[in-house]
C-alpha atoms as a PDB file:
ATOM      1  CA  UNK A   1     100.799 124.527 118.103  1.00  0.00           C
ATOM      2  CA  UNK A   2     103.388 126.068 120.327  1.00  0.00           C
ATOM      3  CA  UNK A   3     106.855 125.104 119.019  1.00  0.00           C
ATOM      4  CA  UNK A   4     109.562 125.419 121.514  1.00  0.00           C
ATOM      5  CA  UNK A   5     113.236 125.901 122.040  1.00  0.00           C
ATOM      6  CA  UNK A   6     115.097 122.627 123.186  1.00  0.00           C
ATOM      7  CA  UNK A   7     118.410 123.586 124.899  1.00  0.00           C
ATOM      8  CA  UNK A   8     121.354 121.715 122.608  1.00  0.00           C
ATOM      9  CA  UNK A   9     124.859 121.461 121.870  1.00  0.00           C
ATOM     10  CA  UNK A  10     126.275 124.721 118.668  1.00  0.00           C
ATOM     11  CA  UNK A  11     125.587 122.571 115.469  1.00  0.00           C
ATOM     12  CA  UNK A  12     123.540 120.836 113.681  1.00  0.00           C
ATOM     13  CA  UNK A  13     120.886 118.784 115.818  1.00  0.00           C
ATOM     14  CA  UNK A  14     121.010 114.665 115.523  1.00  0.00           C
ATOM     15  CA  UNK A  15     118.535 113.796 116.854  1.00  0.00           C
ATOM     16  CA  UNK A  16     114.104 114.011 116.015  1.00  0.00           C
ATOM     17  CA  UNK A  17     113.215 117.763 116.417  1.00  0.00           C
ATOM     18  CA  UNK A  18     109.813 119.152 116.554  1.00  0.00           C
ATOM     19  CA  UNK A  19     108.430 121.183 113.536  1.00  0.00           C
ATOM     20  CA  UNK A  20     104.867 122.330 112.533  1.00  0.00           C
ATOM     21  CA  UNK A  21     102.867 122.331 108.936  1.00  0.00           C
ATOM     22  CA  UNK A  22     102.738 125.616 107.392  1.00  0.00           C
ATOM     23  CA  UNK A  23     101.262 125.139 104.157  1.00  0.00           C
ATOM     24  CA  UNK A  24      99.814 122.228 102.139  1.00  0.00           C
ATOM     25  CA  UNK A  25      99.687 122.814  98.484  1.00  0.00           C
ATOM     26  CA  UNK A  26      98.822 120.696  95.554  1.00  0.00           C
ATOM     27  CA  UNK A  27     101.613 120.612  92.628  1.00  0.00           C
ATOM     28  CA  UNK A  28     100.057 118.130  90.763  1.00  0.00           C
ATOM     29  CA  UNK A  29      96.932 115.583  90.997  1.00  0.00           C
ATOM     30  CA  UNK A  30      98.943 113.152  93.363  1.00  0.00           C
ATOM     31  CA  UNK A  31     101.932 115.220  94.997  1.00  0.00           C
ATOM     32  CA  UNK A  32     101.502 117.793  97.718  1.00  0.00           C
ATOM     33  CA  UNK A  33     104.079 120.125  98.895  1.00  0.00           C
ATOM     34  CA  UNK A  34     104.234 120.733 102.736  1.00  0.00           C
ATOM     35  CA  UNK A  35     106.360 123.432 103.964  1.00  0.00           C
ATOM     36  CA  UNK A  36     107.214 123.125 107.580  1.00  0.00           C
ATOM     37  CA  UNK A  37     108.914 125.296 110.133  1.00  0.00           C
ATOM     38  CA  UNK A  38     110.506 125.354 113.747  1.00  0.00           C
ATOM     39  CA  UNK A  39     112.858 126.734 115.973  1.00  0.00           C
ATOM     40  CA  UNK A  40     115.690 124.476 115.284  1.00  0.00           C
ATOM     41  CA  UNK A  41     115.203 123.904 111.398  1.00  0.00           C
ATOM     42  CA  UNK A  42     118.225 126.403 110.676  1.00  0.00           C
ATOM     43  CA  UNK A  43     120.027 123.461 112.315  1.00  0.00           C
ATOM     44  CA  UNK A  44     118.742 120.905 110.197  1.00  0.00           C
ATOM     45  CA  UNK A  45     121.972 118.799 108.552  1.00  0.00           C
ATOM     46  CA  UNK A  46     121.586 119.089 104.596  1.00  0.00           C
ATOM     47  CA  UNK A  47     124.384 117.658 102.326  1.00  0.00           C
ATOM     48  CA  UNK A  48     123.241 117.890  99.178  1.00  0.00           C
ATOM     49  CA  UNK A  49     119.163 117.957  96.841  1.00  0.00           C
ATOM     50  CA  UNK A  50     119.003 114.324  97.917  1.00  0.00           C
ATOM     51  CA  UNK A  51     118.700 114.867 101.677  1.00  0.00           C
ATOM     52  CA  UNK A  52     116.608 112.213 103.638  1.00  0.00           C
ATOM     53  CA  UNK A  53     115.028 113.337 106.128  1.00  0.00           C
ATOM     54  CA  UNK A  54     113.119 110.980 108.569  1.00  0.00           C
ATOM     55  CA  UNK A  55     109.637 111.911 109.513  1.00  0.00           C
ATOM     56  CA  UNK A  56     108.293 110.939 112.697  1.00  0.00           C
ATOM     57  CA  UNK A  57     103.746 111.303 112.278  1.00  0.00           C
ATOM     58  CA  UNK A  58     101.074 110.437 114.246  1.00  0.00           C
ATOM     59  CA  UNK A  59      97.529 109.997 114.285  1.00  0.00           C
ATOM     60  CA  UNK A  60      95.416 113.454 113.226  1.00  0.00           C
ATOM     61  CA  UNK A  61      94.361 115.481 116.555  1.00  0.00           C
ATOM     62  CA  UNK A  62      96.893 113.518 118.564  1.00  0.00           C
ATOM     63  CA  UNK A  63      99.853 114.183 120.854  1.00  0.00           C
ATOM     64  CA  UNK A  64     103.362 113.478 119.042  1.00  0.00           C
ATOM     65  CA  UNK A  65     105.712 111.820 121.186  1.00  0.00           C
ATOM     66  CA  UNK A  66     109.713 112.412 119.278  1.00  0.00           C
ATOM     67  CA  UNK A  67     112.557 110.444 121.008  1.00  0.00           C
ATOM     68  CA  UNK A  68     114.318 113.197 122.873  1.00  0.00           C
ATOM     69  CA  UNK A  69     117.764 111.483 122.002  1.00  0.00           C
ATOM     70  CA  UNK A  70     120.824 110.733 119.305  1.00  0.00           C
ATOM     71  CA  UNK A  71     120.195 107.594 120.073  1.00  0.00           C
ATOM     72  CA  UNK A  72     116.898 107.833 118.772  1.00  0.00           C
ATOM     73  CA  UNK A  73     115.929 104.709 117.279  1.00  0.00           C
ATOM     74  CA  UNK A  74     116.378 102.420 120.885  1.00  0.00           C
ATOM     75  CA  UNK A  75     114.455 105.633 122.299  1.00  0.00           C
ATOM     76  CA  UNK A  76     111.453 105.193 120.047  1.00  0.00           C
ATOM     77  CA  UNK A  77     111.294 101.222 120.610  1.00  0.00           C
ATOM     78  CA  UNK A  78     111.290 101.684 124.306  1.00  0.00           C
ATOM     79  CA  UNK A  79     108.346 104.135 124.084  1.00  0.00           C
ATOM     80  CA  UNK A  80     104.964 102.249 125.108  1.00  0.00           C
ATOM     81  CA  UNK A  81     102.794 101.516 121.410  1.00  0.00           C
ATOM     82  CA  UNK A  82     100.030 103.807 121.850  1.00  0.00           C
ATOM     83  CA  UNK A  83     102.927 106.831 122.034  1.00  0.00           C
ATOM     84  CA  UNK A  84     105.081 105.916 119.502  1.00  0.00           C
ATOM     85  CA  UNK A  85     104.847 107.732 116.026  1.00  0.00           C
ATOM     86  CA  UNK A  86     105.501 106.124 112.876  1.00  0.00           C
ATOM     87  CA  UNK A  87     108.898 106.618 111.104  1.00  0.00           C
ATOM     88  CA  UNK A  88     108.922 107.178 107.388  1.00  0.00           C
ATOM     89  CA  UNK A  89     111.645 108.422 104.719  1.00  0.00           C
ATOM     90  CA  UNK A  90     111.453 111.229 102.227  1.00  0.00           C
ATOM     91  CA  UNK A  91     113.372 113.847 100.738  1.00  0.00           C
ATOM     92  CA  UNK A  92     113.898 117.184 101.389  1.00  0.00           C
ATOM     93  CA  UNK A  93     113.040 119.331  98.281  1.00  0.00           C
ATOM     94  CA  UNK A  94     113.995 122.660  99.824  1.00  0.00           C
ATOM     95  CA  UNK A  95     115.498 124.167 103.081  1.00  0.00           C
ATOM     96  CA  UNK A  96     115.685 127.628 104.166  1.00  0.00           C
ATOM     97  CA  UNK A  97     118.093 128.104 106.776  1.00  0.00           C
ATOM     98  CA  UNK A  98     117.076 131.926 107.473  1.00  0.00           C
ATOM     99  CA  UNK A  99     113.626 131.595 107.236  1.00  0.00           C
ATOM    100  CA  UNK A 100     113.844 128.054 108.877  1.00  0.00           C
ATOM    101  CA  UNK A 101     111.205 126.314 105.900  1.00  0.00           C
ATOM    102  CA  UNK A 102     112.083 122.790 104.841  1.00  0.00           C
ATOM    103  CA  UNK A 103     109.214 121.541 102.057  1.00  0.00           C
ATOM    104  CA  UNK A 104     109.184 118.159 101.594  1.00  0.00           C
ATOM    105  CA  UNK A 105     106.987 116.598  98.786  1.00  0.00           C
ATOM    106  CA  UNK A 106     104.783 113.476  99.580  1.00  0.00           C
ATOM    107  CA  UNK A 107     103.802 111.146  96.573  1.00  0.00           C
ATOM    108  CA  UNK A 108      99.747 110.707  97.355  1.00  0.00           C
ATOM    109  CA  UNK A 109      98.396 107.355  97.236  1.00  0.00           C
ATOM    110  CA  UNK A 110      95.112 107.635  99.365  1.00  0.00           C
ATOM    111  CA  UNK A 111      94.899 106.433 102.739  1.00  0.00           C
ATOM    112  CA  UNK A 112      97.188 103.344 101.883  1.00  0.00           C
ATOM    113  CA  UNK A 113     100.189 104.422 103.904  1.00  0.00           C
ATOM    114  CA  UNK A 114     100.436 106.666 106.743  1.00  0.00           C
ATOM    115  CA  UNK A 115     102.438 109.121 105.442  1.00  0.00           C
ATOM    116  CA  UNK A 116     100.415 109.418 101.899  1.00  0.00           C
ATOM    117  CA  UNK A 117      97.111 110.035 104.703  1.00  0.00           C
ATOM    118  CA  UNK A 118      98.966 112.365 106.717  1.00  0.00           C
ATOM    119  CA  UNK A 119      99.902 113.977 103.633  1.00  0.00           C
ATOM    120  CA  UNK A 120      95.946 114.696 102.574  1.00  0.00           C
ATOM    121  CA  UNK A 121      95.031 115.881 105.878  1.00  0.00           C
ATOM    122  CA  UNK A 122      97.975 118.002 106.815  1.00  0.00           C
ATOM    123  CA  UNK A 123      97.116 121.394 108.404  1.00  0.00           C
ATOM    124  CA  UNK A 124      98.506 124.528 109.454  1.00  0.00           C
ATOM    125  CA  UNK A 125      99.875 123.415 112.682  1.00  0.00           C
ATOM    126  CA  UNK A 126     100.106 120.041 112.645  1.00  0.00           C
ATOM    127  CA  UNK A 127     102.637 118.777 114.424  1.00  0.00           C
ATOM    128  CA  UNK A 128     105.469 116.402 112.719  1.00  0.00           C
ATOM    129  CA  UNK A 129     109.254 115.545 113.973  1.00  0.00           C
ATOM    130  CA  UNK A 130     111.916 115.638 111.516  1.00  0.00           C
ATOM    131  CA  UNK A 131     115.820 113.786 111.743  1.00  0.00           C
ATOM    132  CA  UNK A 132     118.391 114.793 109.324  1.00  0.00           C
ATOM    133  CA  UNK A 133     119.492 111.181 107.623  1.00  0.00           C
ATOM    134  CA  UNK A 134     122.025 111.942 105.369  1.00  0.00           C
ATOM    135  CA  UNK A 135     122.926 112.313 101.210  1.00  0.00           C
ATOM    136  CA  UNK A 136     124.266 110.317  98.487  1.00  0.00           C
ATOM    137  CA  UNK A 137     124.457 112.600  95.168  1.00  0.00           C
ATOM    138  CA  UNK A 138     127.700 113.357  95.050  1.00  0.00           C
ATOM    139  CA  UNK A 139     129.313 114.022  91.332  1.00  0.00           C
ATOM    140  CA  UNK A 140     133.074 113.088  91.161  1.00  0.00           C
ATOM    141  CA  UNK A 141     135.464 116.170  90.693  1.00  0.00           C
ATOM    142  CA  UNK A 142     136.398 114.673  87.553  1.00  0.00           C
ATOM    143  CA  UNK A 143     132.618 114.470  86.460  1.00  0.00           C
ATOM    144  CA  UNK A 144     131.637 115.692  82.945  1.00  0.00           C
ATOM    145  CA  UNK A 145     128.674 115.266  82.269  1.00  0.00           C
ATOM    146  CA  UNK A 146     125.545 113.551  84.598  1.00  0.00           C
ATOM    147  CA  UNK A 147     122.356 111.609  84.355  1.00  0.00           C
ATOM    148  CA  UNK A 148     119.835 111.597  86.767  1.00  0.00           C
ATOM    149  CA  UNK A 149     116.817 108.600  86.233  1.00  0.00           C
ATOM    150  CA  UNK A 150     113.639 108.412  88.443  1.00  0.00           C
ATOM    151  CA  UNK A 151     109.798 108.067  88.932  1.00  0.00           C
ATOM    152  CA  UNK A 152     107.599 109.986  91.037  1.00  0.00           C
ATOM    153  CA  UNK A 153     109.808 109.036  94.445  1.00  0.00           C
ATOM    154  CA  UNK A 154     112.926 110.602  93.003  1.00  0.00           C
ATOM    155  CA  UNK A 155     111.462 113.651  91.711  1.00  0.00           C
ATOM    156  CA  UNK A 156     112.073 115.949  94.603  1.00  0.00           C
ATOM    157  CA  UNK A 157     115.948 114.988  94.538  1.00  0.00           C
ATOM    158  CA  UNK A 158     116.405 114.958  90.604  1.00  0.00           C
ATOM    159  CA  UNK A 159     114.345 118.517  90.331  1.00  0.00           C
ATOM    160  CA  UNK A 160     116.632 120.019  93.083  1.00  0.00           C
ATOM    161  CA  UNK A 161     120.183 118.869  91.234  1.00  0.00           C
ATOM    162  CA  UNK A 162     118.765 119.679  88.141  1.00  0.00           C
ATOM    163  CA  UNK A 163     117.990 123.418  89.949  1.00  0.00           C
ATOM    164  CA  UNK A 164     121.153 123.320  91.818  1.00  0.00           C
ATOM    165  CA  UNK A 165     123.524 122.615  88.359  1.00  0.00           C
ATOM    166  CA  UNK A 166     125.852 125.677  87.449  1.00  0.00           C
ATOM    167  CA  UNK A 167     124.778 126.740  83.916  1.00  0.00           C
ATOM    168  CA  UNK A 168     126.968 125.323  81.330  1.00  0.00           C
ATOM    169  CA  UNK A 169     126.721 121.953  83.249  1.00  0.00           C
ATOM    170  CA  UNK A 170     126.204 118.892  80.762  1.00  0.00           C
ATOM    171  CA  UNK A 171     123.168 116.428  82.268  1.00  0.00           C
ATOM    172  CA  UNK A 172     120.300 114.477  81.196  1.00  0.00           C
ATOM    173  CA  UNK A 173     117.579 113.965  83.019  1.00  0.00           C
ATOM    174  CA  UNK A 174     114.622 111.479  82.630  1.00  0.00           C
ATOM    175  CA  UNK A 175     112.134 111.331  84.973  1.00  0.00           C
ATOM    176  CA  UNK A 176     108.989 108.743  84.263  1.00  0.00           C
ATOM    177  CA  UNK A 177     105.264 110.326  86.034  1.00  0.00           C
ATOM    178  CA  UNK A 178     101.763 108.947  84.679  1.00  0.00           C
ATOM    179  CA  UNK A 179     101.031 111.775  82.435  1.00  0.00           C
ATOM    180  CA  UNK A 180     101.768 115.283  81.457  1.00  0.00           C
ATOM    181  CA  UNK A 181      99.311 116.698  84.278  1.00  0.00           C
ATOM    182  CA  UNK A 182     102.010 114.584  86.807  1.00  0.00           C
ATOM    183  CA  UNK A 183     104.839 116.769  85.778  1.00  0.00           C
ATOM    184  CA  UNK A 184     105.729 119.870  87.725  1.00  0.00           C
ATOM    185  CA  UNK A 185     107.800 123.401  86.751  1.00  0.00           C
ATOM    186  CA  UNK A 186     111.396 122.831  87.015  1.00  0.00           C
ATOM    187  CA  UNK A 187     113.830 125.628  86.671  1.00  0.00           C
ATOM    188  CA  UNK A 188     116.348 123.857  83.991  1.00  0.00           C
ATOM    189  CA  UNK A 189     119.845 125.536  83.755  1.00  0.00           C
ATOM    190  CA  UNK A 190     121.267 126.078  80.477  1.00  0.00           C
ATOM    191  CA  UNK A 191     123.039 122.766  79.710  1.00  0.00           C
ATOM    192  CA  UNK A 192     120.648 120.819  81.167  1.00  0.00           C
ATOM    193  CA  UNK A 193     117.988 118.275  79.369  1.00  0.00           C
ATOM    194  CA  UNK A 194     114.611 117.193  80.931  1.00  0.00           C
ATOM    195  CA  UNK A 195     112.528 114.727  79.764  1.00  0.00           C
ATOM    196  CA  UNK A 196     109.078 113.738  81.169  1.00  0.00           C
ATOM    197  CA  UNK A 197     108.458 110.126  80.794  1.00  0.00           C
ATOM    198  CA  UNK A 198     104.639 108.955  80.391  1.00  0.00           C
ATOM    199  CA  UNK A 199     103.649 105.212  81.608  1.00  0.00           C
ATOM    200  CA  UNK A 200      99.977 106.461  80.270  1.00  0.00           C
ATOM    201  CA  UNK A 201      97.534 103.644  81.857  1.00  0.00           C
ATOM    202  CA  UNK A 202     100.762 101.305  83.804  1.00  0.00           C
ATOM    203  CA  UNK A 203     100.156 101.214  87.298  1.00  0.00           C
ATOM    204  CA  UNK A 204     103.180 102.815  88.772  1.00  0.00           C
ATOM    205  CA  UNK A 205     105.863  99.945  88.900  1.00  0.00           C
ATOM    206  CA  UNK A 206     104.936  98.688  85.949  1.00  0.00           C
ATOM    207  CA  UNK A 207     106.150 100.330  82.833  1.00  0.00           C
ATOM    208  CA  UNK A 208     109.019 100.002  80.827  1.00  0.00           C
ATOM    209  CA  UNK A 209     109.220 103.249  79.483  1.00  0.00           C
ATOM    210  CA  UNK A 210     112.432 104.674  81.378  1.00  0.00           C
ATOM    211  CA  UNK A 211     114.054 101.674  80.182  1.00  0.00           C
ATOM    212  CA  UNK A 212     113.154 101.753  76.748  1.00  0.00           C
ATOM    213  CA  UNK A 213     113.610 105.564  76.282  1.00  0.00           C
ATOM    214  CA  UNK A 214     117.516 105.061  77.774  1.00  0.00           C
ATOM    215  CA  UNK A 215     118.201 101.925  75.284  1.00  0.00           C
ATOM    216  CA  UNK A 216     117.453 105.086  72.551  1.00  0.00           C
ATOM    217  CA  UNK A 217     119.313 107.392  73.943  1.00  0.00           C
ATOM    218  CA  UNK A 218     122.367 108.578  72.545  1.00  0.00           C
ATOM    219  CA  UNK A 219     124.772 109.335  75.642  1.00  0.00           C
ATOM    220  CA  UNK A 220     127.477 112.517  75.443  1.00  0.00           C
ATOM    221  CA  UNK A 221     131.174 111.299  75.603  1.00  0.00           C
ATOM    222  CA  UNK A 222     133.465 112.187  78.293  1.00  0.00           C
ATOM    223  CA  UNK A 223     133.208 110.750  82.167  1.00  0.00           C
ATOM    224  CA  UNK A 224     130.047 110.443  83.365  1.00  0.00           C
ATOM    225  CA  UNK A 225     128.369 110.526  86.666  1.00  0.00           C
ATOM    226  CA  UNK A 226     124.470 108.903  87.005  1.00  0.00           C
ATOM    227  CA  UNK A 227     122.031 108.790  89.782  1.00  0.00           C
ATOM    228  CA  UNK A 228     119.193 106.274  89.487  1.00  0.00           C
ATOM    229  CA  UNK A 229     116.703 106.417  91.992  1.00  0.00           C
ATOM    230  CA  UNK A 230     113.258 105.034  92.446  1.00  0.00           C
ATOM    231  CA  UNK A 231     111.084 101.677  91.876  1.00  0.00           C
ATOM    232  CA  UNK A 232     113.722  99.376  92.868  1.00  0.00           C
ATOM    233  CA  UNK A 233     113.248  96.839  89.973  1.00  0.00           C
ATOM    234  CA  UNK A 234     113.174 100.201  87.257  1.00  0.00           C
ATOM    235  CA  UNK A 235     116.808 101.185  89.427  1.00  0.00           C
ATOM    236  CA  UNK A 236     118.420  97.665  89.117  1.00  0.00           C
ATOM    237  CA  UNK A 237     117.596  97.525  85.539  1.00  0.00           C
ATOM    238  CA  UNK A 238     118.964 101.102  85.011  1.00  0.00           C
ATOM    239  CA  UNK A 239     121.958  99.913  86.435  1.00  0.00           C
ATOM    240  CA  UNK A 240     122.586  96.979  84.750  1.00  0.00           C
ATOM    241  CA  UNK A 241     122.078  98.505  81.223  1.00  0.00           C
ATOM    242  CA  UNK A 242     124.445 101.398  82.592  1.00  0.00           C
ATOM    243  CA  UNK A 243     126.726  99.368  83.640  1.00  0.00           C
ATOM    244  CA  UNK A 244     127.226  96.285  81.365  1.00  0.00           C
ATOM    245  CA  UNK A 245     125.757  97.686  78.226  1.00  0.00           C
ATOM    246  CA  UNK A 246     126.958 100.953  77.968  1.00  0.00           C
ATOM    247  CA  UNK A 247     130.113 100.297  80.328  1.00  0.00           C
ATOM    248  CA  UNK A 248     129.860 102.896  82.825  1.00  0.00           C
ATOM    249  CA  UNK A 249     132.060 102.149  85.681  1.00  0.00           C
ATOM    250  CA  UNK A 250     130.082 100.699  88.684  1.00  0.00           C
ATOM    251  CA  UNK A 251     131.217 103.521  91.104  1.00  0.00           C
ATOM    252  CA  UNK A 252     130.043 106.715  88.346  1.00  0.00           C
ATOM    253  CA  UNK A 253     126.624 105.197  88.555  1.00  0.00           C
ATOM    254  CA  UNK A 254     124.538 105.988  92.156  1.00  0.00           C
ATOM    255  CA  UNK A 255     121.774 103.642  92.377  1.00  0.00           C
ATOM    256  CA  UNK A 256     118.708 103.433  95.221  1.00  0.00           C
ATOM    257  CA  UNK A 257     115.256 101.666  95.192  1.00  0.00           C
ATOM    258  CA  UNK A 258     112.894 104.506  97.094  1.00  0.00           C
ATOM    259  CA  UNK A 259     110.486 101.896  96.986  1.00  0.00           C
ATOM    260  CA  UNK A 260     109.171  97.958  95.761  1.00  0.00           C
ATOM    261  CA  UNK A 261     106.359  97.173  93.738  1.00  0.00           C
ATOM    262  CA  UNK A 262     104.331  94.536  96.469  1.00  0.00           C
ATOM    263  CA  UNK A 263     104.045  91.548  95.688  1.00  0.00           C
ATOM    264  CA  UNK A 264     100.526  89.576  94.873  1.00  0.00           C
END
């Protein structure tokens, strides 16, 4: 695929832009790592290792069809059905300005979701669209020390602040996966503490084990700052312990549920 120059305003780009697969790799059993490139991914917006970025996919060996506006989201409605790619959230795990490369790393979970099949399938090539949708971590000034809770979901923006953290930096980081062949290589500044959680046989969802591991935690003193991201039942009971039982202030603690177990 042919990737080509759209004419645009200096500055970062707001609205869908065209990119193209350039690698698929596996990092573990169920995540893949796709890096992507195009012309205009030097102007992709990124505010911090928790950058969203909306993907726009469709169908393998067809045509993709991105809104060609800011106003993107009344653009894609008004497109007829058959054209109109599906929209899905993830996070940016790396971007390259210079090189234009964003990776972005897709939890799989077979042919269940669009994204998780696109994600199997993806080729040198493939067309995808990309939006810049904005960033949350964002440790106080006054911060001392952090702690950064998630599951599979929240991996790719825990693993990038733990990365990002200036040695010397005081964090903790727990982050829950099924089993030691679901964690991945994570360069961990001096400072910093990671700790792989294992839910063993728990469907994803469905363990306690972040949790219980927390209740035994001992925490450092001095003003903290925590983002919880993830199952959104795991994240409001993160919070809630944080918050009432260890009495963090509601505004030091970031909290956002990536995703819901369904319900049966």
């Amino acid at each position: 695929m042919t990737v080509a120059t759209i004419p645009v305003e200096a500055g970062l780009i707001k609205r869908p832009m065209l990119a193209e697969v350039v690698a698929n790799r596996p990092l573990t059993p169920h995540l893949r790592r796709i890096t992507l490139t195009g012309m205009e991914i030097d102007r992709f917006g990124y505010g911090g290792p928790d950058q969203l970025a909306r993907i726009f996919l469709t169908a393998p060996g067809a045509e993709l069809h991105l809104p060609d506006s800011e106003q993107w989201w009344p653009a894609l409605q008004a497109m007829p059905a058959e054209l109109r790619p599906v929209v899905r959230n993830y996070t940016v795990r790396r971007l390259d300005a210079g090189r234009r490369e964003l990776d972005i790393d897709f939890v799989l979970h077979g042919d269940g979701g669009p994204a998780s099949a696109w994600a199997r399938r993806a080729a040198p090539g493939d067309p995808i669209g990309v939006l810049s949708d904005g960033s949350d971590y964002a440790p106080p000034v006054d911060t001392e020390w952090q702690l950064l809770i998630g599951d599979e979901t929240a991996m790719p923006a825990i693993t990038a602040a733990v990365e990002a953290l200036p040695p010397g930096t005081r964090a903790i980081a727990l982050i829950e996966v099924g089993s030691t062949e679901h964690e991945i290589e994570v360069r961990t500044p001096a400072g910093v503490t990671l700790t792989w959680l294992h839910r063993g046989g728990t469907p994803a969802g469905g363990s306690a084990v972040v949790i219980r591991t927390l209740r035994e935690l001992a925490l450092p003193a001095g003003t903290p700052y925590a983002f919880v991201a993830g199952e959104s039942a795991m994240v409001t009971t993160v919070r809630r312990h944080l918050c009432t039982e260890r009495g963090m202030a509601k505004d030091r603690v970031y909290f956002c549920g990536y995703w819901k177990v369904a319900a049966h």
